[in-house]
C-alpha atoms as a PDB file:
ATOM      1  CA  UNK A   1     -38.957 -84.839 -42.192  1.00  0.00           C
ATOM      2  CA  UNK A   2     -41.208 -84.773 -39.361  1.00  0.00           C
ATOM      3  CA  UNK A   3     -41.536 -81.572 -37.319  1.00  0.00           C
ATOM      4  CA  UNK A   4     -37.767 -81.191 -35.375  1.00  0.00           C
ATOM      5  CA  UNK A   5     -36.145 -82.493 -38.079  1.00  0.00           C
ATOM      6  CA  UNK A   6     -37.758 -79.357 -39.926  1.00  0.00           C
ATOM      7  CA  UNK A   7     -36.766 -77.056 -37.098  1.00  0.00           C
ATOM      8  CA  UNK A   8     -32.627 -78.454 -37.415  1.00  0.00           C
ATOM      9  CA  UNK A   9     -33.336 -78.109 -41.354  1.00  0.00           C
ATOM     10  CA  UNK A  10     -33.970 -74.227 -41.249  1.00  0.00           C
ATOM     11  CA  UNK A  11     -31.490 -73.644 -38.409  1.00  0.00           C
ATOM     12  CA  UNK A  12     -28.752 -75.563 -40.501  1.00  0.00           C
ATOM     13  CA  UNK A  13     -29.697 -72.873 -43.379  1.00  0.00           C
ATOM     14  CA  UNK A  14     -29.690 -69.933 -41.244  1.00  0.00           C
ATOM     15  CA  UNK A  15     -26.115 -71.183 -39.688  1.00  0.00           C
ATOM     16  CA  UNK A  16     -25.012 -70.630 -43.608  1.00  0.00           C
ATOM     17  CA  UNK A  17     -26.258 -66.632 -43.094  1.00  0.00           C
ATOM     18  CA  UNK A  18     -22.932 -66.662 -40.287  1.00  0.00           C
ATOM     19  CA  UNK A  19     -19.413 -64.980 -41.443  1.00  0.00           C
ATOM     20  CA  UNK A  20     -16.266 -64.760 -39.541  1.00  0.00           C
ATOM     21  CA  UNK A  21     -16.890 -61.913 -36.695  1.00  0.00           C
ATOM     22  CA  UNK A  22     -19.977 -61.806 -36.322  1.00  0.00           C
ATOM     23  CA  UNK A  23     -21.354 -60.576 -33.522  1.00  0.00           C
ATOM     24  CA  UNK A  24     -25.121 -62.753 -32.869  1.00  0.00           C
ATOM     25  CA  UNK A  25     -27.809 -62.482 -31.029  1.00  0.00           C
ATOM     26  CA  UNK A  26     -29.178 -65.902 -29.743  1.00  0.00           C
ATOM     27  CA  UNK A  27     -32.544 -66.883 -29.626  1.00  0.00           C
ATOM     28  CA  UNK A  28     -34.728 -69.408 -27.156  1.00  0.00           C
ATOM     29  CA  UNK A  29     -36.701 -72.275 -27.795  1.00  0.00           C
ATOM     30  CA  UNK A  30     -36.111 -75.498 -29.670  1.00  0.00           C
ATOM     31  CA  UNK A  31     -35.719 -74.269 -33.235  1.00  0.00           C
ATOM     32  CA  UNK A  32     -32.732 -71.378 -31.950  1.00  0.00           C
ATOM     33  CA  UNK A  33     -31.075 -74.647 -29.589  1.00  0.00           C
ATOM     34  CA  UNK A  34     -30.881 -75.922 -33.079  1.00  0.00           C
ATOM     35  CA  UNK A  35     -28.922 -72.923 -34.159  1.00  0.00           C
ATOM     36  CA  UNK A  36     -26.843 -72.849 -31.316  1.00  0.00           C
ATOM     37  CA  UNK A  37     -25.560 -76.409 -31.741  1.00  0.00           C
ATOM     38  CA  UNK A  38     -25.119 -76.009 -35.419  1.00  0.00           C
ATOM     39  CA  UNK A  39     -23.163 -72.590 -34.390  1.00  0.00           C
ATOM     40  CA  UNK A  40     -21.179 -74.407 -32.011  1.00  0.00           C
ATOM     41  CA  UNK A  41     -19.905 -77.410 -34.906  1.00  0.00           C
ATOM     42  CA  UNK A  42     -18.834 -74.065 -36.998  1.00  0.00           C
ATOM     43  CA  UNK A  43     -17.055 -72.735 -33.638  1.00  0.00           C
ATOM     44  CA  UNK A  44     -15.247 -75.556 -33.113  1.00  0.00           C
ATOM     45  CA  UNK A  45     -14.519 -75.624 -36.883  1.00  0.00           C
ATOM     46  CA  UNK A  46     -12.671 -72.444 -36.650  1.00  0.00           C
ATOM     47  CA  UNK A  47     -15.293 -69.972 -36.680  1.00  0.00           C
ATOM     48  CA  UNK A  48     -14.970 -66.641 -35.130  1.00  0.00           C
ATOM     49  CA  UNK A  49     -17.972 -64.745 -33.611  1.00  0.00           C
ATOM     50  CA  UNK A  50     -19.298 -63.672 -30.275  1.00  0.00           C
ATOM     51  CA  UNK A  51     -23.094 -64.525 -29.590  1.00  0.00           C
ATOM     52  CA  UNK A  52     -25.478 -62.859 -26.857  1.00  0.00           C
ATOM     53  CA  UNK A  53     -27.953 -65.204 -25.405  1.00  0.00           C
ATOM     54  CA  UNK A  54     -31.436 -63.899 -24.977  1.00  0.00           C
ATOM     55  CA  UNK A  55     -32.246 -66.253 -22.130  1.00  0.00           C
ATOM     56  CA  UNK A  56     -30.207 -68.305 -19.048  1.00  0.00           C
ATOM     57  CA  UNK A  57     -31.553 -71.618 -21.072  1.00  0.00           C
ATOM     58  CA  UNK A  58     -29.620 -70.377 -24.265  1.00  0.00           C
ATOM     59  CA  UNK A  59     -26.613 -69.347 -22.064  1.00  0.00           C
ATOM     60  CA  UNK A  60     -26.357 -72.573 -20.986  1.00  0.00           C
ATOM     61  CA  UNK A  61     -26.524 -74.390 -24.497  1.00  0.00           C
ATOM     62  CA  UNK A  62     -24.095 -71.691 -26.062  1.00  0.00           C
ATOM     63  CA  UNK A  63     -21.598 -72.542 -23.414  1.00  0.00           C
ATOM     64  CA  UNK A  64     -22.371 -76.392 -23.789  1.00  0.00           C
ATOM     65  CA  UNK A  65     -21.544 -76.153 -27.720  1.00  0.00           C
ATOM     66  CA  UNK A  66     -18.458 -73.769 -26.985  1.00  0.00           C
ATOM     67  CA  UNK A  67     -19.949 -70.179 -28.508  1.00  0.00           C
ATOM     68  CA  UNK A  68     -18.142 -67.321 -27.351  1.00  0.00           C
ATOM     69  CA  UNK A  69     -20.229 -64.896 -25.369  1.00  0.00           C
ATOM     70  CA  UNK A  70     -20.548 -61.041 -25.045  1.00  0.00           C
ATOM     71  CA  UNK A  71     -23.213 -58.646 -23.496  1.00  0.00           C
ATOM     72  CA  UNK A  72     -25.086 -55.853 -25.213  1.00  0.00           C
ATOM     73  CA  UNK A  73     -23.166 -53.981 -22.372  1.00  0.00           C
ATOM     74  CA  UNK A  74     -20.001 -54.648 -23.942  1.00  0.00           C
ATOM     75  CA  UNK A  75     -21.356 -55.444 -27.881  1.00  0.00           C
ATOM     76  CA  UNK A  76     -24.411 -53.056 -28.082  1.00  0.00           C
ATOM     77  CA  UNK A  77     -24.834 -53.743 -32.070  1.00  0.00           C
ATOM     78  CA  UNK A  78     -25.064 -56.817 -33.399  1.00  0.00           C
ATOM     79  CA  UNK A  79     -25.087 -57.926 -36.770  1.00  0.00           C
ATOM     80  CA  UNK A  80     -27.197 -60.878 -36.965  1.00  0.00           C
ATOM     81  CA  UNK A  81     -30.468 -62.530 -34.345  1.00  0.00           C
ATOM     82  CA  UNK A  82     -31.656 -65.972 -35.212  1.00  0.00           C
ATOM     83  CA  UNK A  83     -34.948 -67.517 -33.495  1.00  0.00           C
ATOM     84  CA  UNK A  84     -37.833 -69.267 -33.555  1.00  0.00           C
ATOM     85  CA  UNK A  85     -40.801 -68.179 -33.205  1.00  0.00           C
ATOM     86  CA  UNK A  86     -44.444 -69.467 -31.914  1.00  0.00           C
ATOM     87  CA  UNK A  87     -46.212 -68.473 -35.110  1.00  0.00           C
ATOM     88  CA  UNK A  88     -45.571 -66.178 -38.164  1.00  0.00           C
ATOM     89  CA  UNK A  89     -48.239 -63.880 -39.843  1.00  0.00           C
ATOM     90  CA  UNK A  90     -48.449 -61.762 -42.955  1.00  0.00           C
ATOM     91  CA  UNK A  91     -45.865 -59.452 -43.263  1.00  0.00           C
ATOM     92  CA  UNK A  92     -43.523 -61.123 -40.721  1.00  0.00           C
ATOM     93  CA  UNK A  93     -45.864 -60.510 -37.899  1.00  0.00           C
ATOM     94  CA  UNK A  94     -44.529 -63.026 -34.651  1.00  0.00           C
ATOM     95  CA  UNK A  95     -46.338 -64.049 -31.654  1.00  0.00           C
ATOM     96  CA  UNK A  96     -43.285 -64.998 -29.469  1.00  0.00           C
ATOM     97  CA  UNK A  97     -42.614 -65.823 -26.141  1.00  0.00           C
ATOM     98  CA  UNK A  98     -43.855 -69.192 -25.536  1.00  0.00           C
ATOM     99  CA  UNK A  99     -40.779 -69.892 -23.387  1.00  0.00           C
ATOM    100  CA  UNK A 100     -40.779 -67.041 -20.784  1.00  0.00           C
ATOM    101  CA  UNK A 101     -38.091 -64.807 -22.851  1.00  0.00           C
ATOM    102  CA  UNK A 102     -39.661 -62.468 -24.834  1.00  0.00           C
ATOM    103  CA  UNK A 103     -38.030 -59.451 -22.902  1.00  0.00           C
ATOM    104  CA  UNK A 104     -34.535 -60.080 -23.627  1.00  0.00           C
ATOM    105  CA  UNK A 105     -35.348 -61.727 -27.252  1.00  0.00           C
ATOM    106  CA  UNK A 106     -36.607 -58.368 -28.029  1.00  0.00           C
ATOM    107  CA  UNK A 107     -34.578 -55.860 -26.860  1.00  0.00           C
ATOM    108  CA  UNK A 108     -31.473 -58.255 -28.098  1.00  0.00           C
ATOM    109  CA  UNK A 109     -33.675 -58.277 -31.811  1.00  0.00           C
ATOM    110  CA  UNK A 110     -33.310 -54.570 -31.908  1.00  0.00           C
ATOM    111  CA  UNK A 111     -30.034 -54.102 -31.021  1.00  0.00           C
ATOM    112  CA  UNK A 112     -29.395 -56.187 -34.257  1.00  0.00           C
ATOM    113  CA  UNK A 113     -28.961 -55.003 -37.991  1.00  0.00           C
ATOM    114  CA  UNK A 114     -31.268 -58.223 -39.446  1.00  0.00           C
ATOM    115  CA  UNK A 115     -33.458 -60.436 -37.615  1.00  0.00           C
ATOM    116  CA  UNK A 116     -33.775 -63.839 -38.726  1.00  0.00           C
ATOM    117  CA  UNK A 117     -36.488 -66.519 -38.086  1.00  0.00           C
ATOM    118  CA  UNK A 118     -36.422 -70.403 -38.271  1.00  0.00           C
ATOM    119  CA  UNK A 119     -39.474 -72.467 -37.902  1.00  0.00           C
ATOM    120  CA  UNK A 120     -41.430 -75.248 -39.110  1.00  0.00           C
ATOM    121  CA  UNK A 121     -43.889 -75.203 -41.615  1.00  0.00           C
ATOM    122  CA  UNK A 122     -46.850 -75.208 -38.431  1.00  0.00           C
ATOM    123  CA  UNK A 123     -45.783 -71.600 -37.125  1.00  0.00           C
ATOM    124  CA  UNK A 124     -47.088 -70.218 -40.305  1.00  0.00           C
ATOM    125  CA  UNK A 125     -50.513 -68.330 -40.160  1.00  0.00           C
ATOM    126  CA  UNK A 126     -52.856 -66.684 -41.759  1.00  0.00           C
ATOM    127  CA  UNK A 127     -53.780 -64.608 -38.878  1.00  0.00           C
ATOM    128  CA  UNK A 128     -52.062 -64.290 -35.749  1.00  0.00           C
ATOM    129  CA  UNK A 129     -53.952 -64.999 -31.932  1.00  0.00           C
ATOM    130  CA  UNK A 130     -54.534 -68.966 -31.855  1.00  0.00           C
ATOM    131  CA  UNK A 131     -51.194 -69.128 -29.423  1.00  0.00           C
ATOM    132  CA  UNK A 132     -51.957 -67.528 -26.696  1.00  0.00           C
ATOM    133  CA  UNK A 133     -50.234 -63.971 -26.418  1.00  0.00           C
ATOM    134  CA  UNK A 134     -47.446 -63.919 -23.712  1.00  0.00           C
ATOM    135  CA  UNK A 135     -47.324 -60.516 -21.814  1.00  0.00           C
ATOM    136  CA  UNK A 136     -44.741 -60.204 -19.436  1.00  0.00           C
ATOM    137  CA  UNK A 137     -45.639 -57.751 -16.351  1.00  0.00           C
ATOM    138  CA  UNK A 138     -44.539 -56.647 -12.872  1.00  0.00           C
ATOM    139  CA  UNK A 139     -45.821 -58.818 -10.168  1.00  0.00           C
ATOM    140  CA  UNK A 140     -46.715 -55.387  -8.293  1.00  0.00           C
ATOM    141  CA  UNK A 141     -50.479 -54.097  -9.025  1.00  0.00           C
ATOM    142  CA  UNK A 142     -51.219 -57.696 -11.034  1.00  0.00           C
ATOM    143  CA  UNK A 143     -54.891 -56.841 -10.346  1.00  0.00           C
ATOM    144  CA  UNK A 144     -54.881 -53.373 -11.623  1.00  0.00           C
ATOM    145  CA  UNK A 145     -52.217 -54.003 -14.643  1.00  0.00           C
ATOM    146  CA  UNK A 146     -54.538 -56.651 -15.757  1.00  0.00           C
ATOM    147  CA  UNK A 147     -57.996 -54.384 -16.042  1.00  0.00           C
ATOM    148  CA  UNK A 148     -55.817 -52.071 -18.061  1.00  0.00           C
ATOM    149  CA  UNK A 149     -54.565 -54.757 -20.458  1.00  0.00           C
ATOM    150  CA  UNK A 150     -57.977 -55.886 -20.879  1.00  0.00           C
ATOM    151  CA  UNK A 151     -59.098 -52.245 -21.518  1.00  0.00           C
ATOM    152  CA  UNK A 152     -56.585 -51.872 -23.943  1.00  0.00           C
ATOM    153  CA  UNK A 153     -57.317 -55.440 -25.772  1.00  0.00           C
ATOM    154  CA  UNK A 154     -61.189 -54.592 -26.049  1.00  0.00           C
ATOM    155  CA  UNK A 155     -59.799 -50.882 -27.671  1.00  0.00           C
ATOM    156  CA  UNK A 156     -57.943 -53.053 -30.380  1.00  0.00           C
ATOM    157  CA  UNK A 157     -60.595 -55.018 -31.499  1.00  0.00           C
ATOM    158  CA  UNK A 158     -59.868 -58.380 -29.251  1.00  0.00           C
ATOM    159  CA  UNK A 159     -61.889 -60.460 -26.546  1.00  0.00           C
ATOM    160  CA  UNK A 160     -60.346 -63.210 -24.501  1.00  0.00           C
ATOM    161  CA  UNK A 161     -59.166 -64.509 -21.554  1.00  0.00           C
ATOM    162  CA  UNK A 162     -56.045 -63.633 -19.232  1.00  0.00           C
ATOM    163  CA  UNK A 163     -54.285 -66.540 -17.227  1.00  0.00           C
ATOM    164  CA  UNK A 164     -51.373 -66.329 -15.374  1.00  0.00           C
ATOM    165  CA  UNK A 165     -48.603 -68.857 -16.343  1.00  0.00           C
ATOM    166  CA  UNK A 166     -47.789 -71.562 -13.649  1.00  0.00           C
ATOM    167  CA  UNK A 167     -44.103 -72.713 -13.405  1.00  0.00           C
ATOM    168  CA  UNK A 168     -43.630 -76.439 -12.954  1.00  0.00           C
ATOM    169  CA  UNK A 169     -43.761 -75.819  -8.973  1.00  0.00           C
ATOM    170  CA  UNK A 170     -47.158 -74.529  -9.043  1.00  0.00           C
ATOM    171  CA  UNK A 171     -46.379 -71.246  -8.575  1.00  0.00           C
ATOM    172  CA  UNK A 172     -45.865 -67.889 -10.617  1.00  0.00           C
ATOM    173  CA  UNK A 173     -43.538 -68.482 -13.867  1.00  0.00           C
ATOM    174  CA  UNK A 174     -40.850 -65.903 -13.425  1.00  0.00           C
ATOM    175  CA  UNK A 175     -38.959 -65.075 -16.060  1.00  0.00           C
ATOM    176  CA  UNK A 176     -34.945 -64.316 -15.796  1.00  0.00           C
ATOM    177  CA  UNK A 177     -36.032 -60.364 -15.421  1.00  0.00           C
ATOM    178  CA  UNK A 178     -38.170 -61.828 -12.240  1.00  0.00           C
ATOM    179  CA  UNK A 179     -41.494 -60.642 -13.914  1.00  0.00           C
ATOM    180  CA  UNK A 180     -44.426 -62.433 -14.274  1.00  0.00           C
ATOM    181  CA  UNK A 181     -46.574 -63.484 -17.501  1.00  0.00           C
ATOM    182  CA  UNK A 182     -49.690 -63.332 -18.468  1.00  0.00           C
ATOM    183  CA  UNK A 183     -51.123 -65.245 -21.648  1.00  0.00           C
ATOM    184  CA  UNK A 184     -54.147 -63.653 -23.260  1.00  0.00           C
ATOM    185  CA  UNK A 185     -55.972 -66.207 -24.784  1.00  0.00           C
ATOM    186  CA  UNK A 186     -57.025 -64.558 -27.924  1.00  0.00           C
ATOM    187  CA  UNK A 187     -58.226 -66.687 -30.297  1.00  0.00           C
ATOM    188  CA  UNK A 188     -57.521 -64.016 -33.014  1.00  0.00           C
ATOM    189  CA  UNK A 189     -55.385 -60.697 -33.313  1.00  0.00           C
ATOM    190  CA  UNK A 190     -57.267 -58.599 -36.285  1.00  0.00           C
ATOM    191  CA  UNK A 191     -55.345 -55.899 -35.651  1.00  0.00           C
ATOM    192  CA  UNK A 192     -51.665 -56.822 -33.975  1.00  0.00           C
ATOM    193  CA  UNK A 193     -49.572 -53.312 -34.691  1.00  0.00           C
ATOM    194  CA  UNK A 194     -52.807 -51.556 -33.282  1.00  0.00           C
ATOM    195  CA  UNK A 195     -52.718 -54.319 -30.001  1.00  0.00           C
ATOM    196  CA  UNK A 196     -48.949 -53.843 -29.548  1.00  0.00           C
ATOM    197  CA  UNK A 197     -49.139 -50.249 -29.024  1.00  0.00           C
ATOM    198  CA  UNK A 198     -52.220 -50.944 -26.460  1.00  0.00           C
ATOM    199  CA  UNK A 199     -50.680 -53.077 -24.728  1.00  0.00           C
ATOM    200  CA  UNK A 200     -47.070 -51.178 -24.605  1.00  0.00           C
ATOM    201  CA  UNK A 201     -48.734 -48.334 -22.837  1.00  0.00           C
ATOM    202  CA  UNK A 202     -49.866 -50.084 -20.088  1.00  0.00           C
ATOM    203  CA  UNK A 203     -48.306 -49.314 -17.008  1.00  0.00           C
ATOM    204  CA  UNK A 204     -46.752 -52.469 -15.464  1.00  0.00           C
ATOM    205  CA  UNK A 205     -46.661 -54.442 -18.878  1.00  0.00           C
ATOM    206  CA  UNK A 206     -42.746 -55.265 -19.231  1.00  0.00           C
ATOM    207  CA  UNK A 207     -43.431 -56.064 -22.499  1.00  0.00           C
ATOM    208  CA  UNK A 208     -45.601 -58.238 -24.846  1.00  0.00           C
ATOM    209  CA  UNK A 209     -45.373 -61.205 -27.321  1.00  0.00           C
ATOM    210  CA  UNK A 210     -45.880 -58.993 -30.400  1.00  0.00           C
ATOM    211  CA  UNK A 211     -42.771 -58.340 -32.782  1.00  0.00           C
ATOM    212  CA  UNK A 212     -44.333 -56.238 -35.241  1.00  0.00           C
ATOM    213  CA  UNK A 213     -41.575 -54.760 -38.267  1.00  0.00           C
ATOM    214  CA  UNK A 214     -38.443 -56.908 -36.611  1.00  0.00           C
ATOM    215  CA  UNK A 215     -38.246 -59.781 -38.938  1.00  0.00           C
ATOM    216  CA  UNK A 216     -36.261 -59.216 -42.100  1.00  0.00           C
ATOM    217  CA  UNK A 217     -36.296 -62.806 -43.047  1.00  0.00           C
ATOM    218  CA  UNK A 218     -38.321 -66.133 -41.937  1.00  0.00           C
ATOM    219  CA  UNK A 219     -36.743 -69.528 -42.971  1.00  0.00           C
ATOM    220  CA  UNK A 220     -39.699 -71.826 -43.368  1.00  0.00           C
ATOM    221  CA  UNK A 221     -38.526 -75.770 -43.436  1.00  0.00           C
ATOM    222  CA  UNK A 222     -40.932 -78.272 -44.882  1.00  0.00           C
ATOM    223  CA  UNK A 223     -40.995 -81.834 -45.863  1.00  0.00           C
ATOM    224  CA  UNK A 224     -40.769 -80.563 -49.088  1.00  0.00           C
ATOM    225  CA  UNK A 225     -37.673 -78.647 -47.929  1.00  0.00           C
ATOM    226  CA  UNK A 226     -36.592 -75.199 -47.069  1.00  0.00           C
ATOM    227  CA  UNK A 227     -38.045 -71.746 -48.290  1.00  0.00           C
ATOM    228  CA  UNK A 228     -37.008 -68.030 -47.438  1.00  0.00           C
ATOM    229  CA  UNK A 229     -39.900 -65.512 -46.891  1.00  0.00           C
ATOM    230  CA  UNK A 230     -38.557 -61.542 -47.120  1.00  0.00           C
ATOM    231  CA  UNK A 231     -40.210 -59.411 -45.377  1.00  0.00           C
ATOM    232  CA  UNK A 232     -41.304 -56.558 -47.753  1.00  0.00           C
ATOM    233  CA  UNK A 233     -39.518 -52.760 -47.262  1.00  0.00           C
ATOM    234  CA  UNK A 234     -41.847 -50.074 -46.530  1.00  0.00           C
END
């Protein structure tokens, strides 16, 4: 299988994690469209549940493949997140965010009961840091919000280099909360719990790429096939 055949693989096996009324939360990126498509041939199969997307992208494709949609307004527990993320350390450990939605991916993974993620075999690391870390921030006080951040990356261990992230006009990115992002170019995270919390209490950081303790469960496709990697109970 080469690489998106291995993301469809482990979305295909996290689709099997579904039961009738669920209510989901809906990840972004390539692996979770995966997911949503699969959901959607379920859907259309008779298969009742209601699915929150974590980004306008993901709206779109849940809509596409016919997935019922709700709001954490109206559903503010859900049962079940699937997504992908841009790499996978010890102990579940994700860098996410490479797609501008790590705001709403997170607050929709902890409104949820179990958080599952689907990747190919390359998202797994021994360390995480070689993607660069997405922060997402208020465009007010960039200058000052990013001395802090750097402050608070030097406190945790890190060096590297911050780089605001271009959108495909040449501009700003801005995400659907109309923030900005920065990606800290990190090389290596030695210490990522101790870097979330640095990075959290920074005023002007919406919030950072760092899911430390969310994942429950990481379905890991291969060409040798598909394995399931618990994330061990404290």
């Amino acid at each position: 299988m080469n690489a998106d055949q291995q993301k469809r693989a482990a979305a295909a096996h996290a689709v099997e994690l579904v039961q009738p009324g669920m209510k989901l939360g809906l990840g972004t990126g390539s692996t979770a469209r995966h997911f949503v498509e699969l959901l959607g041939e379920r859907v259309r199969s008779g298969l009742n549940v209601a699915g929150v997307p974590t980004s306008e992208a993901t709206r779109a494709d849940a809509e596409r493949c016919g997935v019922r949609l709700t709001t954490l307004d109206e559903t503010p527990a859900l049962d079940l997140t699937v997504d992908g993320a841009d790499e996978i350390g010890p102990a579940l450990a994700l860098l996410k965010g490479g797609g501008g939605a790590l705001l709403r991916e997170k607050i929709v993974a902890a409104a949820s009961k179990r958080m599952v993620v689907i990747a190919d075999e390359s998202k797994m690391v021994t360390a995480l840091g070689a993607f660069p870390l997405p922060i997402e921030v208020l465009p007010f006080g960039l200058e000052a919000t990013k001395r802090a951040i750097e402050a608070g990356i030097k406190a945790a261990g890190g060096k590297g280099s911050l780089k605001l992230r271009q959108g495909k006009d040449g501009h700003a990115f801005v995400t659907d909360g109309g923030h900005w992002i920065l990606d800290a170019a990190l090389g290596h995270i030695a210490q990522p719990k101790l870097l979330a919390d640095k990075l959290a209490a920074v005023p002007g950081v919406m919030e950072h790429g760092l899911f430390i303790d969310m994942a429950d469960l990481a379905i890991i496709a291969s060409a040798g096939g598909v394995r399931l990697v618990e994330r061990a109970q404290a």
